[in-house]
PDB file of N, CA and C in Angstrom:
ATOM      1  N   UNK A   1       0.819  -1.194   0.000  1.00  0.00           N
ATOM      2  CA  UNK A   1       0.000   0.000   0.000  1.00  0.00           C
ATOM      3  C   UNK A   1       0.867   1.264   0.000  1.00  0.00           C
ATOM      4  N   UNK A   2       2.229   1.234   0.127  1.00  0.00           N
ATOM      5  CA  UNK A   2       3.368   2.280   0.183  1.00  0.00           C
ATOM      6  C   UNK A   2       3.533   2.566  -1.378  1.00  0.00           C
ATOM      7  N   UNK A   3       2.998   2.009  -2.176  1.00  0.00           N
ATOM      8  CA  UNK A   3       2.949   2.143  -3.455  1.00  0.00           C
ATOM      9  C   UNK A   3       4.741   2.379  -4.420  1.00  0.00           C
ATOM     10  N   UNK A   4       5.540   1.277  -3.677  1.00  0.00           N
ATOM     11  CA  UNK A   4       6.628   0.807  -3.750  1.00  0.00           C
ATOM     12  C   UNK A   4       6.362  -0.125  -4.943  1.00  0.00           C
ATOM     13  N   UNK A   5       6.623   0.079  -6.229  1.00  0.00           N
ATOM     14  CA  UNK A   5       6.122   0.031  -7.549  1.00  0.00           C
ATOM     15  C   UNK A   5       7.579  -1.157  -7.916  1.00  0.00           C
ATOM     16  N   UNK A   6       9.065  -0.914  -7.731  1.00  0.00           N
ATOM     17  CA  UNK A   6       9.968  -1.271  -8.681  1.00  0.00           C
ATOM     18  C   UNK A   6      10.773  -2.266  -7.323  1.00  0.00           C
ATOM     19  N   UNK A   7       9.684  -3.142  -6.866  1.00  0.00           N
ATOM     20  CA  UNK A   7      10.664  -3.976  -6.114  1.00  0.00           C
ATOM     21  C   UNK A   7       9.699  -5.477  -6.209  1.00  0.00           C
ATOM     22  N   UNK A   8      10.976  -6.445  -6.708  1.00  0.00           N
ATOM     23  CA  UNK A   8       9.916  -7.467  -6.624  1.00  0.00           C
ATOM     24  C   UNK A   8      10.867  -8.497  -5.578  1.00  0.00           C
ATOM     25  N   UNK A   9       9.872  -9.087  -4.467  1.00  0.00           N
ATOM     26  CA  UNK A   9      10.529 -10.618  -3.592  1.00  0.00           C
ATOM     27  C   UNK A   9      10.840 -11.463  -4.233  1.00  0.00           C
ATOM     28  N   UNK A  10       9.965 -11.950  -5.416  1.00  0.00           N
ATOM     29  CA  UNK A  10      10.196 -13.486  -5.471  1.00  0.00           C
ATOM     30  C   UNK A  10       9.347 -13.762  -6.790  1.00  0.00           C
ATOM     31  N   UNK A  11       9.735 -14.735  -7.426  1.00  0.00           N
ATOM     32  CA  UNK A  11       9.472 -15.031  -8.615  1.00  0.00           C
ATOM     33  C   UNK A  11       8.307 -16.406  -8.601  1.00  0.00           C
ATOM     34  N   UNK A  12       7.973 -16.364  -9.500  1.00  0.00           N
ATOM     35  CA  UNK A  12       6.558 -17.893  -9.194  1.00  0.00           C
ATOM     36  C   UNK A  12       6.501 -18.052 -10.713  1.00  0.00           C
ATOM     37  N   UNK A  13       6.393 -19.611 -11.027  1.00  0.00           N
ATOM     38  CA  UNK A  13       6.081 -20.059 -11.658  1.00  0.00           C
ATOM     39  C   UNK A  13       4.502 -21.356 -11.297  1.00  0.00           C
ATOM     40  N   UNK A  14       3.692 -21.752 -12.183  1.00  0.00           N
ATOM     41  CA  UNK A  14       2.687 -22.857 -12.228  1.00  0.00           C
ATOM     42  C   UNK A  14       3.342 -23.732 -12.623  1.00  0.00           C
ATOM     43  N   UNK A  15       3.666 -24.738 -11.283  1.00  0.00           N
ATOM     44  CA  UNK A  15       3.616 -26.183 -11.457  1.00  0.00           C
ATOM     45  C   UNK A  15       3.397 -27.307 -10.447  1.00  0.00           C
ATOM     46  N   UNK A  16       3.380 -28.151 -10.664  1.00  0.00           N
ATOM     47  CA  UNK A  16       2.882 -29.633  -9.945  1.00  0.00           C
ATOM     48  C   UNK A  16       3.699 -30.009  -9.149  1.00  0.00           C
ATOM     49  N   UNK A  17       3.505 -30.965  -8.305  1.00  0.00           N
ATOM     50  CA  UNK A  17       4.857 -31.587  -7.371  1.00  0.00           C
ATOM     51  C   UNK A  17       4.179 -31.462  -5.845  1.00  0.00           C
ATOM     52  N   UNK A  18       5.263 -32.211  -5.128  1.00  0.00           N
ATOM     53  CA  UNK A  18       5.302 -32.282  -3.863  1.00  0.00           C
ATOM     54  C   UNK A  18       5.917 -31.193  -3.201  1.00  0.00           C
ATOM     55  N   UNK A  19       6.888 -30.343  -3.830  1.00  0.00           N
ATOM     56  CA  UNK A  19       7.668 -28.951  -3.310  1.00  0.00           C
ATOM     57  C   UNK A  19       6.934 -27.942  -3.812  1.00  0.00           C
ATOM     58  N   UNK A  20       5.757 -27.914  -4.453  1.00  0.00           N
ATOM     59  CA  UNK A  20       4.998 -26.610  -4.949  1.00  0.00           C
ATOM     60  C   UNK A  20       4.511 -26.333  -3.676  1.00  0.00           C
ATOM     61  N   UNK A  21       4.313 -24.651  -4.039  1.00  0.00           N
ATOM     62  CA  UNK A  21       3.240 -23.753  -2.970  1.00  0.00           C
ATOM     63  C   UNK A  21       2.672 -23.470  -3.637  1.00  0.00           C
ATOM     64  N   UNK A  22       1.232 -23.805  -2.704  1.00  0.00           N
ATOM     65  CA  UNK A  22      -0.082 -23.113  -3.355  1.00  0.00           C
ATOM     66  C   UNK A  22      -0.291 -21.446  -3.698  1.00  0.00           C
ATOM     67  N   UNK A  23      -0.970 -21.613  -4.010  1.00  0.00           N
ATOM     68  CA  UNK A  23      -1.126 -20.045  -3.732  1.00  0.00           C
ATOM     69  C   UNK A  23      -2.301 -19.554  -2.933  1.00  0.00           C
ATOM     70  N   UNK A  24      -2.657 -19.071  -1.627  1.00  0.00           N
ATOM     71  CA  UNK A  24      -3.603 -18.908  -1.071  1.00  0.00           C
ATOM     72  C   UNK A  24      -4.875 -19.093  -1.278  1.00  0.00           C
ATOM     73  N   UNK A  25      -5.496 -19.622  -0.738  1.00  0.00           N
ATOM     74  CA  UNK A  25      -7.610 -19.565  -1.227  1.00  0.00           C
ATOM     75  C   UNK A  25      -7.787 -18.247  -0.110  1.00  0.00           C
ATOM     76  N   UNK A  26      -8.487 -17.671  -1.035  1.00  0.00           N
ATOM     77  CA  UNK A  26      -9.276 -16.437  -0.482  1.00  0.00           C
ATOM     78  C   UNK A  26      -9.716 -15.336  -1.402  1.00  0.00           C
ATOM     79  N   UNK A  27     -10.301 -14.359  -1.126  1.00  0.00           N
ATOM     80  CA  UNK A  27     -10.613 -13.420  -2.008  1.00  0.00           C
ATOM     81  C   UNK A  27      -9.956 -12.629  -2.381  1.00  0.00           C
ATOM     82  N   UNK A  28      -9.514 -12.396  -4.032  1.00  0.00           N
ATOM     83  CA  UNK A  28      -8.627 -11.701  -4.834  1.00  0.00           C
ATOM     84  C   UNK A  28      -9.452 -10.923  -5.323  1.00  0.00           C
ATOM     85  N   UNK A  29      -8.726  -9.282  -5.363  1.00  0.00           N
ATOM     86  CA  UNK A  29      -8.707  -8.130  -6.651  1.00  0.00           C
ATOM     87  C   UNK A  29      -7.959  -8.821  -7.688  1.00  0.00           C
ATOM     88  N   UNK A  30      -8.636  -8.745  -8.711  1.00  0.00           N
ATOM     89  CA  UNK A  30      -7.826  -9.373 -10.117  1.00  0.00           C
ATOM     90  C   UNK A  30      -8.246  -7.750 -10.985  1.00  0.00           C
ATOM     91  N   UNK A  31      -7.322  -7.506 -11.696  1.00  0.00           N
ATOM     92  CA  UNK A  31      -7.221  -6.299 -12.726  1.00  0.00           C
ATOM     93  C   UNK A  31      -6.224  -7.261 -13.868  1.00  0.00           C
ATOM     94  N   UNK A  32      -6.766  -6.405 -15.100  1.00  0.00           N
ATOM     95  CA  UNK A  32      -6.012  -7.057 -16.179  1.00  0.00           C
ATOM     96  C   UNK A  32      -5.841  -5.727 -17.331  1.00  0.00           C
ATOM     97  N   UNK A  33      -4.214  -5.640 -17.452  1.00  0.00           N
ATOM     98  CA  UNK A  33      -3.729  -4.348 -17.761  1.00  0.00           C
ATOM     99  C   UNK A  33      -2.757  -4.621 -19.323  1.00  0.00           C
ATOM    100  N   UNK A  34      -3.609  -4.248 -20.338  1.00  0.00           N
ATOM    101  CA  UNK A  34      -3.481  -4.504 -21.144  1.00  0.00           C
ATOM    102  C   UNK A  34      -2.323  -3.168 -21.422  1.00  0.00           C
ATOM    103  N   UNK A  35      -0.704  -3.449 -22.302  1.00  0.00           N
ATOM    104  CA  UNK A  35      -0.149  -2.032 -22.924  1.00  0.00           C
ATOM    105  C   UNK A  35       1.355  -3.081 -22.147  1.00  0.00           C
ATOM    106  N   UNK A  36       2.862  -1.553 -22.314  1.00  0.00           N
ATOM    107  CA  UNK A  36       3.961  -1.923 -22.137  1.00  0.00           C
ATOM    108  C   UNK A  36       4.245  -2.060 -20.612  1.00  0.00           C
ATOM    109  N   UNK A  37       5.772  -2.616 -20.429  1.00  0.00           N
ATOM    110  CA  UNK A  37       5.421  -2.656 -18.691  1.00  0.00           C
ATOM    111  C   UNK A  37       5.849  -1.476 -18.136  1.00  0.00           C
ATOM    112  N   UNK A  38       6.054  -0.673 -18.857  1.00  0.00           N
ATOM    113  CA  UNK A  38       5.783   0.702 -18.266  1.00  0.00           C
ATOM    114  C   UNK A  38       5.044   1.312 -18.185  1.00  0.00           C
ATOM    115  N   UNK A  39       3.845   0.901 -18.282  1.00  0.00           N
ATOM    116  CA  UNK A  39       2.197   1.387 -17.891  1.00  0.00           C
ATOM    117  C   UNK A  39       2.331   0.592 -16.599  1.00  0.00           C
ATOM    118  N   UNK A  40       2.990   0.109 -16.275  1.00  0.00           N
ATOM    119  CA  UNK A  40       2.758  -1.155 -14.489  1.00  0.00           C
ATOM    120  C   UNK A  40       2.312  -0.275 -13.837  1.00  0.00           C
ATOM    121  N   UNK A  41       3.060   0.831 -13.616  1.00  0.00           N
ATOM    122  CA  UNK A  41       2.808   1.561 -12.515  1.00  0.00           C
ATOM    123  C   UNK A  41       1.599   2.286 -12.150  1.00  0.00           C
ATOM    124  N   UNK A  42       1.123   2.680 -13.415  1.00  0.00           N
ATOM    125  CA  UNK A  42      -0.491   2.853 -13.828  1.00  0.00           C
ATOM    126  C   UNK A  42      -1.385   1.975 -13.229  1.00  0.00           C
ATOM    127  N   UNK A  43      -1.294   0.747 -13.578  1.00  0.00           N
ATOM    128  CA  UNK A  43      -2.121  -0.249 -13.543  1.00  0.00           C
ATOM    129  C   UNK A  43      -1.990  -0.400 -11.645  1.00  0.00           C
ATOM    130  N   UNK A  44      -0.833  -0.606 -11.237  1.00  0.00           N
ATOM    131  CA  UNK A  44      -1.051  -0.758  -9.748  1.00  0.00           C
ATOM    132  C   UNK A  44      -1.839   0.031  -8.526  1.00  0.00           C
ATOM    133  N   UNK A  45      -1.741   1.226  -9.636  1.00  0.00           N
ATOM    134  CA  UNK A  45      -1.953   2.588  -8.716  1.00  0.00           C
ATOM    135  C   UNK A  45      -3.349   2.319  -8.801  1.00  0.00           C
ATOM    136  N   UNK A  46      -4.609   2.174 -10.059  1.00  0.00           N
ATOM    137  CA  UNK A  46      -5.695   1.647 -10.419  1.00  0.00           C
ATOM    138  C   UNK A  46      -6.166   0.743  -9.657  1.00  0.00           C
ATOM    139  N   UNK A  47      -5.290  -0.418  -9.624  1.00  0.00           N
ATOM    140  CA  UNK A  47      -5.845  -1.717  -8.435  1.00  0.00           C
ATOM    141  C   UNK A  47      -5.954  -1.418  -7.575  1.00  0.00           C
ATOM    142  N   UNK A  48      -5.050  -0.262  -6.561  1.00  0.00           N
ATOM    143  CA  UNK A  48      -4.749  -0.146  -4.755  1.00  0.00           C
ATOM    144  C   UNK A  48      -5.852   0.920  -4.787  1.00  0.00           C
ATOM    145  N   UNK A  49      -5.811   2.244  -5.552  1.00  0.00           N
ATOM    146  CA  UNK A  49      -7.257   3.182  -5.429  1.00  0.00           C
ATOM    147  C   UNK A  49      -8.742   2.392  -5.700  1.00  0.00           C
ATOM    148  N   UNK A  50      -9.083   1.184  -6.196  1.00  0.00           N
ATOM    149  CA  UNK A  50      -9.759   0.333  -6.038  1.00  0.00           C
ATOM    150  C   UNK A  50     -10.015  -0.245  -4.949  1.00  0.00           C
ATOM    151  N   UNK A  51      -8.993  -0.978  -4.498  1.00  0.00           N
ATOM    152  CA  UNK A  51      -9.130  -1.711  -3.407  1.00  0.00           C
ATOM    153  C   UNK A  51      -8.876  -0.916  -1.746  1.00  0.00           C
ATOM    154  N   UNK A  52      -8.953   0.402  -1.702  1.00  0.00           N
ATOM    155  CA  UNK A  52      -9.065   1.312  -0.966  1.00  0.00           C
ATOM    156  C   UNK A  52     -10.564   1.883  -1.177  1.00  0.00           C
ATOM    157  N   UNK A  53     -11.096   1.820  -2.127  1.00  0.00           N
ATOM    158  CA  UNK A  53     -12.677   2.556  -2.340  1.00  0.00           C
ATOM    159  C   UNK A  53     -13.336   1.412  -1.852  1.00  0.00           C
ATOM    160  N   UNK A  54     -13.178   0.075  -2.114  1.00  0.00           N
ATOM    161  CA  UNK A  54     -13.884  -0.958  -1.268  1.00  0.00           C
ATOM    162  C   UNK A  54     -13.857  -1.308  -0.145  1.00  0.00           C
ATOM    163  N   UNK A  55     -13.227  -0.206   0.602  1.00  0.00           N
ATOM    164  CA  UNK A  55     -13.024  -0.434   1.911  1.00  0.00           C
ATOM    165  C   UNK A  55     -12.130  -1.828   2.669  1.00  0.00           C
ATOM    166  N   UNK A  56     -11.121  -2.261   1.539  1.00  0.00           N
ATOM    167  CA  UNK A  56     -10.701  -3.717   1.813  1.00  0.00           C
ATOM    168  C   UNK A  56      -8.809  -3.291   1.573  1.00  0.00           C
ATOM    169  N   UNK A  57      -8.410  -4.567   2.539  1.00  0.00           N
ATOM    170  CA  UNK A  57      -6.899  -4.469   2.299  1.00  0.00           C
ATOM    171  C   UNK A  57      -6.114  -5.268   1.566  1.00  0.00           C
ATOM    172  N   UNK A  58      -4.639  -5.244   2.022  1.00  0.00           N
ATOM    173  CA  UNK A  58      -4.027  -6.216   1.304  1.00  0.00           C
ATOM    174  C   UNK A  58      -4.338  -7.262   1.982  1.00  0.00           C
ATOM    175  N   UNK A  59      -3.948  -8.555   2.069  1.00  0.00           N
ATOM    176  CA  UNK A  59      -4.075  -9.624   2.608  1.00  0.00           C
ATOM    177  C   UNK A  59      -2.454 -10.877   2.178  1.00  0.00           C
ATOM    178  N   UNK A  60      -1.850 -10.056   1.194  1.00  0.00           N
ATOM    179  CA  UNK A  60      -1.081 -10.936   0.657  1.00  0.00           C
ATOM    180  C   UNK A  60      -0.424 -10.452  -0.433  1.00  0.00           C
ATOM    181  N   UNK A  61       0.292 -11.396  -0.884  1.00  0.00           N
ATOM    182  CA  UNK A  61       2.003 -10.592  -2.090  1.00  0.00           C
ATOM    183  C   UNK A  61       0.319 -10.256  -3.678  1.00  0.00           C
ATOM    184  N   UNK A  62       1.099  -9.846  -4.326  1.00  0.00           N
ATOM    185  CA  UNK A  62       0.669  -9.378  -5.417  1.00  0.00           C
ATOM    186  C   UNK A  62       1.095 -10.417  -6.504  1.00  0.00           C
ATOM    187  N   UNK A  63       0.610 -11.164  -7.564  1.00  0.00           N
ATOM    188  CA  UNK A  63       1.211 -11.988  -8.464  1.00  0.00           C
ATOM    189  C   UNK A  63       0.586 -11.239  -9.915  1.00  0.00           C
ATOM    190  N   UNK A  64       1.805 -11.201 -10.644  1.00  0.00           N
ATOM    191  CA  UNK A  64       1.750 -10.539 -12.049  1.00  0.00           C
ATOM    192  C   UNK A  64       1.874 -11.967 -13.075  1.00  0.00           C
ATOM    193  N   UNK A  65       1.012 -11.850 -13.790  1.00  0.00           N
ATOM    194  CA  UNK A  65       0.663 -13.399 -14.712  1.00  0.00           C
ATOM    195  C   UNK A  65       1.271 -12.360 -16.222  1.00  0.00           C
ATOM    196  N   UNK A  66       2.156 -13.009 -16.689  1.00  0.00           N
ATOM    197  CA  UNK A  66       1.806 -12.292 -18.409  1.00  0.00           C
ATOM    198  C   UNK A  66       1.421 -13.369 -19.325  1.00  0.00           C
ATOM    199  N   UNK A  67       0.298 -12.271 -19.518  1.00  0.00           N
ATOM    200  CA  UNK A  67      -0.534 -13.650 -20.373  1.00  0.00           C
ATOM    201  C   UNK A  67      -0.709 -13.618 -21.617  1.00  0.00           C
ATOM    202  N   UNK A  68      -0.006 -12.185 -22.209  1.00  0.00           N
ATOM    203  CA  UNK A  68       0.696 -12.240 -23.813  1.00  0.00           C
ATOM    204  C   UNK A  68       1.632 -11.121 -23.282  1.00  0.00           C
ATOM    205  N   UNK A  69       2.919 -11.773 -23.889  1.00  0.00           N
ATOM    206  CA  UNK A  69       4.440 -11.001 -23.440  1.00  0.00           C
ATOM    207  C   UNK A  69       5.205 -11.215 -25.110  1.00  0.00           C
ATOM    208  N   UNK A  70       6.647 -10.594 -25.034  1.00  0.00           N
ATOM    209  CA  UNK A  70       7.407 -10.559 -25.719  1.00  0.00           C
ATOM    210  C   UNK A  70       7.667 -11.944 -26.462  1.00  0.00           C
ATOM    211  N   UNK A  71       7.449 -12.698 -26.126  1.00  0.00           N
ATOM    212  CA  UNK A  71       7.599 -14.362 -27.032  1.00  0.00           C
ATOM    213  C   UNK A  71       5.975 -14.808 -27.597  1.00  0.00           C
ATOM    214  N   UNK A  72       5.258 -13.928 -27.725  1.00  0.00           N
ATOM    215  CA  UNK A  72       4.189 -14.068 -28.059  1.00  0.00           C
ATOM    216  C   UNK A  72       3.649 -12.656 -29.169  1.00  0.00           C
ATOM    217  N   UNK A  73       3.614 -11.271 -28.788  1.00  0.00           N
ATOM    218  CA  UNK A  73       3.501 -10.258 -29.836  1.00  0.00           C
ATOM    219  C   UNK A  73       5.176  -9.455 -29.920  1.00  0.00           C
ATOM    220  N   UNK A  74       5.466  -9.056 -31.321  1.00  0.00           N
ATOM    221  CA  UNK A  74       6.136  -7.827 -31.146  1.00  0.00           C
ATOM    222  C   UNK A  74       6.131  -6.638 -30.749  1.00  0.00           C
ATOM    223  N   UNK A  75       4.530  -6.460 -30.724  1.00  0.00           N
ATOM    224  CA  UNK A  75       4.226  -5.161 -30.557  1.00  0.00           C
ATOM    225  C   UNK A  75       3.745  -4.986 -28.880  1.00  0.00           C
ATOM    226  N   UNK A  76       4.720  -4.285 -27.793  1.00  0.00           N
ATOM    227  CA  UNK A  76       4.413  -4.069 -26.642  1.00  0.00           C
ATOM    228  C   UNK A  76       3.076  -3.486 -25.838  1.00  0.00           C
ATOM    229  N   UNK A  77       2.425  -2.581 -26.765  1.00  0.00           N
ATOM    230  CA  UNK A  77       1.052  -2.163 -26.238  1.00  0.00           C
ATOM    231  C   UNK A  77      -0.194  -3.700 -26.443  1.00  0.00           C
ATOM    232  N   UNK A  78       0.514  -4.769 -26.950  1.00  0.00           N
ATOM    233  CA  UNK A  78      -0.689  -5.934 -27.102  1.00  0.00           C
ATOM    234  C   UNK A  78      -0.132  -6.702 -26.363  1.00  0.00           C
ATOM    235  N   UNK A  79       0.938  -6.365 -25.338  1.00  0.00           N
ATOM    236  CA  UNK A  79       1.247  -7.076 -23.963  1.00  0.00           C
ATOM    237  C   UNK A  79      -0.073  -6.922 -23.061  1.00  0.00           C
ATOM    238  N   UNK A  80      -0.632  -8.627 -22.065  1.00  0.00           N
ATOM    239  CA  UNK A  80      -1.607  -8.376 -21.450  1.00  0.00           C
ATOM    240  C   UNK A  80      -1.032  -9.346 -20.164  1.00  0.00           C
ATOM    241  N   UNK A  81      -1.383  -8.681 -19.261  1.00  0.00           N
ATOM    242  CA  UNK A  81      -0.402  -8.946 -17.920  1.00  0.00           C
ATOM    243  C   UNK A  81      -1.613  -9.050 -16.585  1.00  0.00           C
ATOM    244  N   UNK A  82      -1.796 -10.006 -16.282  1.00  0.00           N
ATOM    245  CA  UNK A  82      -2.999 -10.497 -14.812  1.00  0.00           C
ATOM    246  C   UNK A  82      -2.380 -10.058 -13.461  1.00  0.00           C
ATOM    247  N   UNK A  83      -3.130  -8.828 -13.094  1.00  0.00           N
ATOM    248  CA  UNK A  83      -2.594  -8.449 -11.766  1.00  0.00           C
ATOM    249  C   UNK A  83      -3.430  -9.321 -10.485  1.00  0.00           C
ATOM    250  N   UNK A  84      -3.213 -10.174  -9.658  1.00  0.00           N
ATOM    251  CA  UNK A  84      -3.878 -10.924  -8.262  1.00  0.00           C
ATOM    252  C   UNK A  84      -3.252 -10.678  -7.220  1.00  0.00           C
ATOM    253  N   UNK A  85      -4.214 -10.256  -6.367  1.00  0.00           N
ATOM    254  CA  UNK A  85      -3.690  -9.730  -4.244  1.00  0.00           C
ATOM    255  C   UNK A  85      -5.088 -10.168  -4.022  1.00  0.00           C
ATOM    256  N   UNK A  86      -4.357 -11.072  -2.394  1.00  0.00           N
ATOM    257  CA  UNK A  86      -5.386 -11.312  -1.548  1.00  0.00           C
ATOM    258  C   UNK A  86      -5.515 -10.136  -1.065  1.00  0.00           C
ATOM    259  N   UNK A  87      -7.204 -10.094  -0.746  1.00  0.00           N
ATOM    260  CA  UNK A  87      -7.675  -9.215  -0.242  1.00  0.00           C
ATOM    261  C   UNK A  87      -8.665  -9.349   0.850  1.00  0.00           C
ATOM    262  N   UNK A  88      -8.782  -8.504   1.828  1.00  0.00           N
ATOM    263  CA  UNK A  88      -9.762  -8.730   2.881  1.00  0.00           C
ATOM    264  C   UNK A  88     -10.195  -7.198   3.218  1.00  0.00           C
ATOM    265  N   UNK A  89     -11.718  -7.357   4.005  1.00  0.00           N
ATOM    266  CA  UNK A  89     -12.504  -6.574   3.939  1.00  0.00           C
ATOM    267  C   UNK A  89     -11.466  -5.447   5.600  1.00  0.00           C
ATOM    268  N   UNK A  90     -11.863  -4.494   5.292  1.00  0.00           N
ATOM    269  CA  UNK A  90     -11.288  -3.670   6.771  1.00  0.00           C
ATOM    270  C   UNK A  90     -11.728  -3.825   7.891  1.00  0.00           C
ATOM    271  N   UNK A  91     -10.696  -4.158   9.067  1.00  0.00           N
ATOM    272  CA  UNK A  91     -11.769  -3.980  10.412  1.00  0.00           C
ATOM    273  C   UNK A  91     -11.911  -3.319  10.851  1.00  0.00           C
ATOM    274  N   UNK A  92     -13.226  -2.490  11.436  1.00  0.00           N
ATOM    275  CA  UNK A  92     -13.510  -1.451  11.843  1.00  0.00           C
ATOM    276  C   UNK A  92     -13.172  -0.968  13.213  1.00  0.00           C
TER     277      UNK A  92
END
């Protein structure tokens, strides 16, 4: 919520196994931010003023899906990238 834009923990990939982590069950803000990844910062700022008007918090890391990237178009504005954070309602 510090809106600390250019730092990432940890990397995730989807796969199977006995050493996978899930990824939490619970309720996600999902946004989907179509353009280059220098619109990110756009797009985050969009999700958190969202998820501040709903009266709800973080709950958990943020996962960025690209779900058409550079090995898929040449052209960077038809990059489309899945923003997901757990989220929970505020306590009053």
């Amino acid at each position: 919520m510090q809106r600390h834009y250019h730092q990432s923990d940890r990397l995730f990939c989807r796969m199977e196994g006995p050493d996978a982590v899930k990824k939490p069950a619970g309720l996600y803000a999902v946004m989907y931010q179509q353009g280059t990844y220098e619109e990110m910062e756009t797009a985050y700022s969009r999700l958190l003023d969202r998820i501040e008007a709903e009266d709800m918090i973080l709950d958990g890391d943020v996962f960025e899906e690209y779900l058409l990237h550079s090995l898929m178009s040449k052209n960077e504005a038809d990059y489309m990238t899945k923003l997901s954070v757990k989220v929970r309602k505020r306590e009053a």
